[in-house]
Protein backbone atom coordinates (compact mmCIF):
# COMPACT_ATOMS: atom_id res chain seq x y z
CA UNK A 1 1.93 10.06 -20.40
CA UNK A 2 0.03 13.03 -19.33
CA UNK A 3 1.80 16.18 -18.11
CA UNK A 4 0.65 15.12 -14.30
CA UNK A 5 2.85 12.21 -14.70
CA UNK A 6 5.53 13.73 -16.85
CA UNK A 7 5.89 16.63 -13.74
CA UNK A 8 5.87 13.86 -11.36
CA UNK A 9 9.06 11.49 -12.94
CA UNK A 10 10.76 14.83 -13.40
CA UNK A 11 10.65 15.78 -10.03
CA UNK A 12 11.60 12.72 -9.03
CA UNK A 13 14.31 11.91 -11.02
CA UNK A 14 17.08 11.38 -8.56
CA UNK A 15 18.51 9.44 -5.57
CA UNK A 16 16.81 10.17 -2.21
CA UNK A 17 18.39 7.71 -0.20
CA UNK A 18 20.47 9.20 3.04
CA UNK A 19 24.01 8.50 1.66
CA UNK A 20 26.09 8.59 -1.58
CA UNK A 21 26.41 11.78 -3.51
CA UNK A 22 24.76 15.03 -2.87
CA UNK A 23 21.25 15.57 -5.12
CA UNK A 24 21.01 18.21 -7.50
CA UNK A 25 19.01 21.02 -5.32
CA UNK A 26 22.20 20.63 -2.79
CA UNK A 27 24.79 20.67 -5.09
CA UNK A 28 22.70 23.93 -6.55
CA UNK A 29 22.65 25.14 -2.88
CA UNK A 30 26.40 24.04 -2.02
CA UNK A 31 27.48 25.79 -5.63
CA UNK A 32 25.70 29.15 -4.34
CA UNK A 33 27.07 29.45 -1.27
CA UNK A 34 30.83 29.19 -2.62
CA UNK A 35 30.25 31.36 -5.62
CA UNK A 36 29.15 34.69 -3.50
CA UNK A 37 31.43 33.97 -0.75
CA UNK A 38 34.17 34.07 -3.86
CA UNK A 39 33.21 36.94 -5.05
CA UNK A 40 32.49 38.68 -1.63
CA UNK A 41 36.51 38.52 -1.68
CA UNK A 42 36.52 40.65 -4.18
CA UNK A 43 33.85 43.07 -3.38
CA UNK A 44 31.07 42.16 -0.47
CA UNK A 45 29.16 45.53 -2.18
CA UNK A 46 29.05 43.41 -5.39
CA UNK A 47 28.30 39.74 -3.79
CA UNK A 48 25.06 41.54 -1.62
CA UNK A 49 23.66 42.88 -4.58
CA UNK A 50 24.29 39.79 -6.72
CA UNK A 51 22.85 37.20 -4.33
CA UNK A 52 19.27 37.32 -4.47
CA UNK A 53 19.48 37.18 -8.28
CA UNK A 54 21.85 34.32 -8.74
CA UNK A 55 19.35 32.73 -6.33
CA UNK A 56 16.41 33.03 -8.37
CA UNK A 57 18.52 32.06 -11.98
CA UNK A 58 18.94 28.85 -9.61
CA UNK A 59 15.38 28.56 -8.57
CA UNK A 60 13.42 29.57 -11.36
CA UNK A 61 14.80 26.79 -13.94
CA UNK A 62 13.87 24.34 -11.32
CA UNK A 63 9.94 25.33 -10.71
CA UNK A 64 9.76 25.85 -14.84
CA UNK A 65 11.26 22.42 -15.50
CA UNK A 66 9.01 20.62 -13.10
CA UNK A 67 12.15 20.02 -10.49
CA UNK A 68 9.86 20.60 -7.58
CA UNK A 69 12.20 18.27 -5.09
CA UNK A 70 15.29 20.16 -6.32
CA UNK A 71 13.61 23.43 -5.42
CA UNK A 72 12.26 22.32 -2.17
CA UNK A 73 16.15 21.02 -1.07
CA UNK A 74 17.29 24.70 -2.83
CA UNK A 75 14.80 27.19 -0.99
CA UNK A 76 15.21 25.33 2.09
CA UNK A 77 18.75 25.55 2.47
CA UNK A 78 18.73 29.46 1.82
CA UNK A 79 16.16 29.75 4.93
CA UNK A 80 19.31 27.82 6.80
CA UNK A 81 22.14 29.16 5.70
CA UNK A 82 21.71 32.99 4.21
CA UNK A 83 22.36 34.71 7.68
CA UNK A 84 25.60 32.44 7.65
CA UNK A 85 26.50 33.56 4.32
CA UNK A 86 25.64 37.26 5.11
CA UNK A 87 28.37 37.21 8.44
CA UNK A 88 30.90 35.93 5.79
CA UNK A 89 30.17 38.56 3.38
CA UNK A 90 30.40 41.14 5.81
CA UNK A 91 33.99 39.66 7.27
CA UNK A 92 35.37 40.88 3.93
CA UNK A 93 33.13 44.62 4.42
CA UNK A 94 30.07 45.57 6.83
CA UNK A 95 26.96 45.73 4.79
CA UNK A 96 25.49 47.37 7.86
CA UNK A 97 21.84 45.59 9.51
CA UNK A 98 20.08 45.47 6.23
CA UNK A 99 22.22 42.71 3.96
CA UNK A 100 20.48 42.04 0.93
CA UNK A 101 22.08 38.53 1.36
CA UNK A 102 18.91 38.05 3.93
CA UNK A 103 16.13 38.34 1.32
CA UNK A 104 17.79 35.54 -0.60
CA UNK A 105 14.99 32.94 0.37
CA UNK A 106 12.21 35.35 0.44
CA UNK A 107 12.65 35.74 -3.15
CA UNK A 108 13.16 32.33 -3.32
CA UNK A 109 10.31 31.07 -2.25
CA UNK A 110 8.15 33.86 -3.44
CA UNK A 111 9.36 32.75 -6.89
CA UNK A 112 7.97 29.07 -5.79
CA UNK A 113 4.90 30.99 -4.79
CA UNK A 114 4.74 33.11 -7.64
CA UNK A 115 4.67 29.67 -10.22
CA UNK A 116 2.35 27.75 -8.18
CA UNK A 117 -0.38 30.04 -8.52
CA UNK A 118 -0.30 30.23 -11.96
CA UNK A 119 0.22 26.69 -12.33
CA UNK A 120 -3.20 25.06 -12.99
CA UNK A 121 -5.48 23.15 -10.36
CA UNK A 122 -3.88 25.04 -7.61
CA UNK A 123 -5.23 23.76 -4.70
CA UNK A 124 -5.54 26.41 -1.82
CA UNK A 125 -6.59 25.20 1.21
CA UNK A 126 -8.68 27.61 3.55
CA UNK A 127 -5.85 28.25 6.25
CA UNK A 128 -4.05 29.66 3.30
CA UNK A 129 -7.08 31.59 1.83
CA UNK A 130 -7.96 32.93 5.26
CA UNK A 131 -4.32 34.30 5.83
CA UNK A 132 -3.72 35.46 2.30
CA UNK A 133 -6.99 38.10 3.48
CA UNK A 134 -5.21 38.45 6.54
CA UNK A 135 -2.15 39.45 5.11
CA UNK A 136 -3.74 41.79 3.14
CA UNK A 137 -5.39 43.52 5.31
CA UNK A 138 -2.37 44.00 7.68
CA UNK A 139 -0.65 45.36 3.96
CA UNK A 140 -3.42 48.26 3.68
CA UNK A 141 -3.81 48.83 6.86
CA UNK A 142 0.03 48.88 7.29
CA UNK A 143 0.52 51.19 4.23
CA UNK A 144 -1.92 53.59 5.51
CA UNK A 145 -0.30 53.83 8.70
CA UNK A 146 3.30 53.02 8.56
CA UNK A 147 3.66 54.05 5.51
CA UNK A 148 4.79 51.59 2.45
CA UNK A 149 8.03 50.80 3.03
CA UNK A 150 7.62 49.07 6.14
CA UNK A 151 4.53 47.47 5.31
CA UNK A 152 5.31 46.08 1.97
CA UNK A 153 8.89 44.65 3.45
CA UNK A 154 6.88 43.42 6.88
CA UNK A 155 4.02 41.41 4.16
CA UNK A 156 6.66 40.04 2.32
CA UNK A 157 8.41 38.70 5.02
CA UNK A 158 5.51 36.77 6.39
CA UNK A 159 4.25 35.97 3.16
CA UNK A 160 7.35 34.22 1.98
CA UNK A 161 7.31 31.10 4.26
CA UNK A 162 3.88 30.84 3.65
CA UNK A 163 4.53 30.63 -0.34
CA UNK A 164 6.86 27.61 0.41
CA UNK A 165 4.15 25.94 2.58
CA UNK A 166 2.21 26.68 -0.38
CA UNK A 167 4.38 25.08 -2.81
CA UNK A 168 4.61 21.83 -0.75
CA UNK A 169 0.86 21.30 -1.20
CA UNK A 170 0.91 21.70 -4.80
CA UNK A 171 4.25 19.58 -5.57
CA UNK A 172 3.84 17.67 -8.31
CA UNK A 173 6.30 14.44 -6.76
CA UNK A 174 4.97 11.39 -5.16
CA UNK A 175 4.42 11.41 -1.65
CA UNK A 176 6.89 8.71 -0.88
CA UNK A 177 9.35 10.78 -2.66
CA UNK A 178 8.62 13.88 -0.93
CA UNK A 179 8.49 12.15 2.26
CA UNK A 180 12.17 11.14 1.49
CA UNK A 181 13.52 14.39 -0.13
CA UNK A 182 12.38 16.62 3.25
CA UNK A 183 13.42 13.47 5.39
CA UNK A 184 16.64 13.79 4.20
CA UNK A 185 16.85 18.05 4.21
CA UNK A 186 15.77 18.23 7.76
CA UNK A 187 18.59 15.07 8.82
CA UNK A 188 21.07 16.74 7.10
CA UNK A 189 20.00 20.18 8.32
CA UNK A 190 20.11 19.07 12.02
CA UNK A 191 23.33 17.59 11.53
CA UNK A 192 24.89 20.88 10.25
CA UNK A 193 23.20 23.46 12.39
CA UNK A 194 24.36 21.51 15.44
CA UNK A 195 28.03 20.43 13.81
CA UNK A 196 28.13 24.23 13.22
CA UNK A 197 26.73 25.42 16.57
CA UNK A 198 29.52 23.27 18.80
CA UNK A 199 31.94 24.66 16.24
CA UNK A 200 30.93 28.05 16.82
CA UNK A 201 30.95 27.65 20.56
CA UNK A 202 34.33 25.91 21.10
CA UNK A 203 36.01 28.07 18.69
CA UNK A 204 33.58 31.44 17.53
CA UNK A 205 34.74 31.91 13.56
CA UNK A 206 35.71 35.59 12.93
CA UNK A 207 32.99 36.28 10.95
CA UNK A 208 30.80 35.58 13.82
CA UNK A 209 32.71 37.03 16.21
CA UNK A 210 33.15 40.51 13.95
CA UNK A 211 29.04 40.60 13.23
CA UNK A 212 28.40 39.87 17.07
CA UNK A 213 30.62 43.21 17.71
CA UNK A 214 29.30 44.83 15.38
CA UNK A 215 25.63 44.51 16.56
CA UNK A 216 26.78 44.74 19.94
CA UNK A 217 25.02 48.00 21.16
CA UNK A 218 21.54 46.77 19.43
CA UNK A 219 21.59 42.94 20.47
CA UNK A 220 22.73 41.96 23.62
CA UNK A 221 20.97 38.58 24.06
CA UNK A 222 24.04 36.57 22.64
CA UNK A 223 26.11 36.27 25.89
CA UNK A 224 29.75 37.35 24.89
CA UNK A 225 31.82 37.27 21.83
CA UNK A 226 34.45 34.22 22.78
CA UNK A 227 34.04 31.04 22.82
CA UNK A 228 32.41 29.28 25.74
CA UNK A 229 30.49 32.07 26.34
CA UNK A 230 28.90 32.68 23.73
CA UNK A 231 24.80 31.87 23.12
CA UNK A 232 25.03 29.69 19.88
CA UNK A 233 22.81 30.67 16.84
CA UNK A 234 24.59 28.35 14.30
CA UNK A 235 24.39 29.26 10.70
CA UNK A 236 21.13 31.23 11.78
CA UNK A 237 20.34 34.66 12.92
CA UNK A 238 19.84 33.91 16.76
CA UNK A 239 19.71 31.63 19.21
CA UNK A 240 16.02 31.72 19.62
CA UNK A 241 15.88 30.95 15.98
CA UNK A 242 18.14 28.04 16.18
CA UNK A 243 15.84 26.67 19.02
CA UNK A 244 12.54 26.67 17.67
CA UNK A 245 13.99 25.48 14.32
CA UNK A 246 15.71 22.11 16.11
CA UNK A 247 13.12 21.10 17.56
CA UNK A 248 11.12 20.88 14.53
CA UNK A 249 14.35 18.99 12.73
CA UNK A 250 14.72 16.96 15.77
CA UNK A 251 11.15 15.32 15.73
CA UNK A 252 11.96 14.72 12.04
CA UNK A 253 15.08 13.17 12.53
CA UNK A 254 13.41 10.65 15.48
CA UNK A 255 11.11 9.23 13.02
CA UNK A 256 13.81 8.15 10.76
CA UNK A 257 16.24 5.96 13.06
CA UNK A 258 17.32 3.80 10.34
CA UNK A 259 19.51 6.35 8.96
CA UNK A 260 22.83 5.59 10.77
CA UNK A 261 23.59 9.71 10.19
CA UNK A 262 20.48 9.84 11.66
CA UNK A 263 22.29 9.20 15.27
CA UNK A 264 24.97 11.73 14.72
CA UNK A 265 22.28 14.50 13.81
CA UNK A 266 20.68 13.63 17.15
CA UNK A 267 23.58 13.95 18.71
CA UNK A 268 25.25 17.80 17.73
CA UNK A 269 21.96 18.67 17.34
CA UNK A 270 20.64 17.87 21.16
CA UNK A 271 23.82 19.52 22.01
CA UNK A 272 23.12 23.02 19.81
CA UNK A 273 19.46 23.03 21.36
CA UNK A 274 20.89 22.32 25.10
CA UNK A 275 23.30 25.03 24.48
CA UNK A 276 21.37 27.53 22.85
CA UNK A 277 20.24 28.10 26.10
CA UNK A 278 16.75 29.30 24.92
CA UNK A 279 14.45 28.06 27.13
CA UNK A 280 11.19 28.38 25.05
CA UNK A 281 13.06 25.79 22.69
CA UNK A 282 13.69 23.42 25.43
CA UNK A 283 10.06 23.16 26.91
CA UNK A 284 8.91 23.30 23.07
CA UNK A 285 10.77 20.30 22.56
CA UNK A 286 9.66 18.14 25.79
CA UNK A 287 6.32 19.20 24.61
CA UNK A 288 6.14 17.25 21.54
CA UNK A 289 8.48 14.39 22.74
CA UNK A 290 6.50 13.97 25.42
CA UNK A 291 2.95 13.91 23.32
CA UNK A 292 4.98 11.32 21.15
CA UNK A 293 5.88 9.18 23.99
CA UNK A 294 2.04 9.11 24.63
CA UNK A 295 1.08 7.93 21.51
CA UNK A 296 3.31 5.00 22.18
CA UNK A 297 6.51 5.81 19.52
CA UNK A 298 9.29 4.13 20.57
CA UNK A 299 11.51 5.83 18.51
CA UNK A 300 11.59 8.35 21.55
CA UNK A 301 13.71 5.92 23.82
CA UNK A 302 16.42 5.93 21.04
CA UNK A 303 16.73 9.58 20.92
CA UNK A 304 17.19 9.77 25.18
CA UNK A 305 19.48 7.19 24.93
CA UNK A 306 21.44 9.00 22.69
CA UNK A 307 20.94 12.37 24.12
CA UNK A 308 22.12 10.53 27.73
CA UNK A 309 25.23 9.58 26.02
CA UNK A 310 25.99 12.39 24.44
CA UNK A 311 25.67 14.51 27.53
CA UNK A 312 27.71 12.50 29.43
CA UNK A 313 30.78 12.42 26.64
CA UNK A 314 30.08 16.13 26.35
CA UNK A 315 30.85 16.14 30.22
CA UNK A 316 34.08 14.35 29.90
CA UNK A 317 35.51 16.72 26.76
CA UNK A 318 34.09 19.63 27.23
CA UNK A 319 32.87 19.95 31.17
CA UNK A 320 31.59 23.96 29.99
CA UNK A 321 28.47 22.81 28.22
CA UNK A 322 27.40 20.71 31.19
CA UNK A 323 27.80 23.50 33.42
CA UNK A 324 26.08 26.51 31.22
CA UNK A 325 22.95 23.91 30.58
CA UNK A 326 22.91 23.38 34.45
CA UNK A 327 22.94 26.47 35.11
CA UNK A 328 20.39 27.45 32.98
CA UNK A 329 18.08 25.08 33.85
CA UNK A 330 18.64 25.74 37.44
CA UNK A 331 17.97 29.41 37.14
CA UNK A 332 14.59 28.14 35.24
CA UNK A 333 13.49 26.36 37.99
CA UNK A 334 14.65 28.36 41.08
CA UNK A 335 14.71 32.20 40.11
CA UNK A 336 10.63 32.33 40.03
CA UNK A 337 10.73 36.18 40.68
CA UNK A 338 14.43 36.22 40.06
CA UNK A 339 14.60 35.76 36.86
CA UNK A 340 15.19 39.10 35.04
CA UNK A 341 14.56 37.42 31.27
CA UNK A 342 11.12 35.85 32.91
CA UNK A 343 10.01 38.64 34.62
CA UNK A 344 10.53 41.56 31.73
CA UNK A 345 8.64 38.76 29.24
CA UNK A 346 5.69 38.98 31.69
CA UNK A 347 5.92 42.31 32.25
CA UNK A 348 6.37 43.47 28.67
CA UNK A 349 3.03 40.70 27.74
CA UNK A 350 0.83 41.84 30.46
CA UNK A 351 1.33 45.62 29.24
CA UNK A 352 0.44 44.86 25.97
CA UNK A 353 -1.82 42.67 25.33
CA UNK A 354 -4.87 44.32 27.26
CA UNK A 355 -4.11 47.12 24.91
CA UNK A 356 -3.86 45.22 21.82
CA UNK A 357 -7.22 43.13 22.23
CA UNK A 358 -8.93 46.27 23.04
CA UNK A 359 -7.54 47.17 19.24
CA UNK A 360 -10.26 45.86 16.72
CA UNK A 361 -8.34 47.69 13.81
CA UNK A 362 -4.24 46.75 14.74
CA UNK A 363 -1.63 49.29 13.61
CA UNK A 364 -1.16 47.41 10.26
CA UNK A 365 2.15 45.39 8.81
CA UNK A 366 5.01 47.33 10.00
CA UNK A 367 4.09 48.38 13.27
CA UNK A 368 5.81 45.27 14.98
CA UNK A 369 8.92 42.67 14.10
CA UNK A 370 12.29 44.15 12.31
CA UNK A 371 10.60 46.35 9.67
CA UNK A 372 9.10 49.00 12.68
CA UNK A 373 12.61 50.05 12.04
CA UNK A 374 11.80 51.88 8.70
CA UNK A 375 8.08 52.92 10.41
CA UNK A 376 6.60 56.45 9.41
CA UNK A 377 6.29 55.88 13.72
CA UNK A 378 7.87 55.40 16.55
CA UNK A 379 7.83 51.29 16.78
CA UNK A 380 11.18 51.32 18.13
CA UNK A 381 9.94 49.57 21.77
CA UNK A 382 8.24 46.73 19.33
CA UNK A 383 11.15 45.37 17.17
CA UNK A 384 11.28 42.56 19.17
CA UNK A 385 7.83 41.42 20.76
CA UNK A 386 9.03 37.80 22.26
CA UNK A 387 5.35 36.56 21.23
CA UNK A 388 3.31 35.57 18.16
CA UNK A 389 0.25 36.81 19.76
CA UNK A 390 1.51 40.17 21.17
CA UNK A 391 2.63 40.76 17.27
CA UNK A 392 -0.31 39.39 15.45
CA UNK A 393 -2.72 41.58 17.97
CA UNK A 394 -0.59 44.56 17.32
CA UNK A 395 -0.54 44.26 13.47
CA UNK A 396 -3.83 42.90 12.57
CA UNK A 397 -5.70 44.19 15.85
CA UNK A 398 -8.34 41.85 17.84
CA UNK A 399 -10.47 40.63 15.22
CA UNK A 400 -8.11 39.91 12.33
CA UNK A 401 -5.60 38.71 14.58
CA UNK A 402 -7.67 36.81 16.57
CA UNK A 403 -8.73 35.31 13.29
CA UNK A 404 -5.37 34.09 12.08
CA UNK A 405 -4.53 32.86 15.74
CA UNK A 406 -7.25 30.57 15.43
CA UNK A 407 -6.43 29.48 12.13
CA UNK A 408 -2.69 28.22 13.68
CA UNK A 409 -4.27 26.53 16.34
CA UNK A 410 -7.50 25.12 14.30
CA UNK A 411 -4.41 23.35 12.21
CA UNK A 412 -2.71 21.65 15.61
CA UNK A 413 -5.56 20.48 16.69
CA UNK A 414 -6.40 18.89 13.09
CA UNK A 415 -2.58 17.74 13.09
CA UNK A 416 -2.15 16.23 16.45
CA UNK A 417 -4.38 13.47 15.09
CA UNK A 418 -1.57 12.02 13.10
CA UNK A 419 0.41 11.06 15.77
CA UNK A 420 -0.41 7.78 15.12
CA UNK A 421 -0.22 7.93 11.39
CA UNK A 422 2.05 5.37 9.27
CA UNK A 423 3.75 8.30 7.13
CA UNK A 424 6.42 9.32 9.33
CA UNK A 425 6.76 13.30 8.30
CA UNK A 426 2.78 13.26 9.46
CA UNK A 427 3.97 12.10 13.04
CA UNK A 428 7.01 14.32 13.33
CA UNK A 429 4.62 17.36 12.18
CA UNK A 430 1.83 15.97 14.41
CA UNK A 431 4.41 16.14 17.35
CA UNK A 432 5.52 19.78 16.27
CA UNK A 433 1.88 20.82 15.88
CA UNK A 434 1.46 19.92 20.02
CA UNK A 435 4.02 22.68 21.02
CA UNK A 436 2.70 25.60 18.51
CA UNK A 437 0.47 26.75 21.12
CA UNK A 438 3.36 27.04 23.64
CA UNK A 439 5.42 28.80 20.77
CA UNK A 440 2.66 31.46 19.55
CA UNK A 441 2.61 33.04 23.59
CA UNK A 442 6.80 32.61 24.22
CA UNK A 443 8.04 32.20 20.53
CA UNK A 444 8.22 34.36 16.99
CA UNK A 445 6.73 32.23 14.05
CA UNK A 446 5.85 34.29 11.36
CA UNK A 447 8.30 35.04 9.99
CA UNK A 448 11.91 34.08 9.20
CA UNK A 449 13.47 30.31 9.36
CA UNK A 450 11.01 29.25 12.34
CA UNK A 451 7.78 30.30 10.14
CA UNK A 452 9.44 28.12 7.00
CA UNK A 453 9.44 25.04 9.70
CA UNK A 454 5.69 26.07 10.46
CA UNK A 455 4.84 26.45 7.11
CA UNK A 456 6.53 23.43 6.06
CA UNK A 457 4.84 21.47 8.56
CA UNK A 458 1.85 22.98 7.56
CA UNK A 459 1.93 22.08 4.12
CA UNK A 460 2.76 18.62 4.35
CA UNK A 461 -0.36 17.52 6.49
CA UNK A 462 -2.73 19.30 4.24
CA UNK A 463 -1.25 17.70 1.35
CA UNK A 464 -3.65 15.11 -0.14
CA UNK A 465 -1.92 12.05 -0.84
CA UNK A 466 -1.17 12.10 -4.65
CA UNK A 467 -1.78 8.46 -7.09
CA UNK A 468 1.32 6.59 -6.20
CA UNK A 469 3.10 5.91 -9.22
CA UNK A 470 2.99 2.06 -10.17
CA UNK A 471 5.77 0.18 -11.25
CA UNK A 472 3.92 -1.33 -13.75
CA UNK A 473 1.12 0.07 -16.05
CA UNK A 474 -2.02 -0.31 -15.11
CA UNK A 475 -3.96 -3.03 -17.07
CA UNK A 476 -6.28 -2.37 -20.00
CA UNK A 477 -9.41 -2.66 -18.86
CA UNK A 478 -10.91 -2.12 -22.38
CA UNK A 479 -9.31 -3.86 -24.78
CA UNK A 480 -12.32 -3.83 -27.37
CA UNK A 481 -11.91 -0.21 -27.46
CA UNK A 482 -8.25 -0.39 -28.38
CA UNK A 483 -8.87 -3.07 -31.64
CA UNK A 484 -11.81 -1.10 -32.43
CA UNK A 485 -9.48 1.62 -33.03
CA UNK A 486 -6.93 -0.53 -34.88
């Protein structure tokens, strides 16, 4: 057995199947999570500091010892659930905005990025090539200009989800077994970011009610801190987050319908998206459904049918989540000038882009996103840009960023030919691929939890298919050989 194959039956050695008892990179996850909210009782101080290196003890062992499903299940449960963990942490003493909880899975999965490229045969396809000079150009130009604080954090953060995507494309696991292993992550990560999200609506756990106060007078996009009124964000770090990351779970979870916990996922999490309220999520989401539909996947009648059903319980036991969707969707549809979110998005858009196409150079990595913050300038007005392109433009100027913007849309074009494909991860990321257009004008996705879904999706349809692994041995073809030798 060569070492291919010996990586390959170690990271597959283990149940995949939805059902029976958790795998080892959840248990490693679920193990985590309780250990530094234990010790956050004692001191938060202590549990921030120790997080992001009890994550990589976890994380490392796994890439060494060829567990490349285990670490896939481990680094994409710390994209879900480390702003979760961080609100926790903080109930038992305010870390202030800069947690070091938050960098647990971008040193996660720059440790997964870190061992693949000194693995050997890395294969590095050109969308990651071409962004890996984009990247570091933003990085110089960022240092010279924001100085390198900002622009070393700001290149880290968009190069971490891209090191995962990375990873993905060089896992050494069958592709049925991969298939299976993020299958079952993204079922079981729909079911508990929407199981959460209700939770947090109907009853708003003190943790996130005492971080929503405390960000209060920077953030102001979360409605109010009670239930029922609140904008639900789930284990995540906003609503807008939570959005664009269900409806990348939620076109997973519709191509595996024999799952029975498939139906609950679809379910709570139809109900988190709906009450999210983010509207970018919802048209993201009829985007790809709808390109699904076309392509003549039935599976799409099972998850309206369920979504009908669910909405109209949800109207019976709780009447409020009927009437903040409707509402919602009515201002959508009927403000036109109206609508104060709509209109500031256009206006903010239209003032900034001319500007930032007439840019050839950009103001580097650091000039744009949460790391203007610690800016040599004044970024303050560009923390949050709403857009992909009005960031990219800004950091990497017109012809870099132009450059990586048609890199992201060279790739949905490539993947919307799958819709048809017999893998089903290649149809749910062909689906996604159909509304990344839509999400790089009115959506963030380069960085945090909705760039690992990008990434992810990435990765998987410009993974070649790997040898299947045979149950049997393959015959010897040249068995004159072998008695010569004997």
């Amino acid at each position: 057995m060569n070492v291919q194959q010996k990586a390959r039956k170690a990271g597959s050695r283990r149940p995949l199947a939805l059902g029976g008892r958790f795998n080892a990179g959840e248990t490693t996850s679920i193990t985590f999570f309780v250990f530094i909210v234990l010790i956050s009782i004692t001191s938060a101080t202590v549990a921030s500091l120790a997080a992001p290196i009890i994550a990589l003890c976890f994380a490392v062992p796994m890439i060494v010892r060829s567990r490349d499903l285990d670490y896939v299940t481990f680094a994409f449960w710390m994209w879900v659930s480390a702003p979760l963990l961080r609100r926790i942490v903080d109930l038992h003493g305010f870390q202030g905005p800069n947690s070091l909880i938050l960098i647990v899975p971008i040193v996660v999965s720059v440790a997964g990025l870190f061992f693949t490229l000194v693995r050997p045969h890395v294969k590095s396809p050109s969308i990651f090539v071409a962004t890996a000079f984009a990247l570091l150009y933003a990085l110089v130009s960022g240092v010279l200009q924001n100085g390198l604080t900002a622009a070393f954090v700001a290149t880290i953060g968009y190069l971490a989800p891209i090191g995962l995507g990375l990873f993905v494309v060089n896992a050494r696991v069958d592709q049925a077994d991969l298939t299976a292993c993020i299958g079952r992550n993204c079922v079981l990560g729909a079911l508990f970011l929407g199981a959460y999200g209700l939770v947090q609506w109907v009853l708003l756990p003190p943790w996130d009610r005492r971080w929503m106060q405390n960000v209060a007078d920077k953030i102001t996009s979360f409605g109010l801190a009670k239930p029922f009124d609140v904008r639900v964000f789930s284990s995540l770090n906003s609503p807008g987050t939570l959005a664009l990351v269900l409806v990348f779970l939620m076109l997973v979870v519709s191509q595996f319908p024999r799952w029975r916990i498939s139906t609950i996922a679809t379910s709570v999490g139809l109900v988190a998206l709906a009450i999210s309220q983010v509207r970018v999520g919802w048209i993201a989401f009829a985007i790809a459904a709808v390109c699904l539909a076309l392509a003549g996947r039935p599976d799409l009648f099972k998850i309206a049918s369920i979504g009908t059903a669910t909405f109209l319980v949800m109207g019976l036991l709780l009447p409020q989540a009927n009437t903040v969707v409707a509402h919602r969707f009515s201002a959508t549809t009927a403000a036109g000038a109206s609508d104060y979110s709509l209109q500031t998005r256009i206006h903010n858009q239209s003032a900034v882009l001319p500007h930032a196409f007439m840019d050839p150079l950009g103001l580097g990595a650091g000039s744009a996103g949460a790391s203007a913050r610690l800016s040599s300038q004044d970024n303050s007005g560009f923390v949050n840009t709403d857009s992909t392109l009005v960031e990219v433009l800004r950091v990497m100027g017109g012809l870099m960023g132009g450059m990586f913007i048609a890199i992201i849309l060279s790739w949905s074009v490539f993947a919307c030919r799958r819709l048809r494909h017999d893998d089903p991860l290649q149809r749910a990321c062909a689906a996604y691929a159909t509304s990344v257009p839509f999400q790089l004008v009115f959506g963030i996705v380069t960085s945090g939890a909705i760039a690992m879904v990008l990434w992810l999706a990435i990765g998987l349809t410009l993974r070649s298919d790997p040898v299947r692994q045979s149950k049997k041995p393959p015959p010897d073809r040249r068995p004159h050989l072998r008695a010569a030798h004997a």
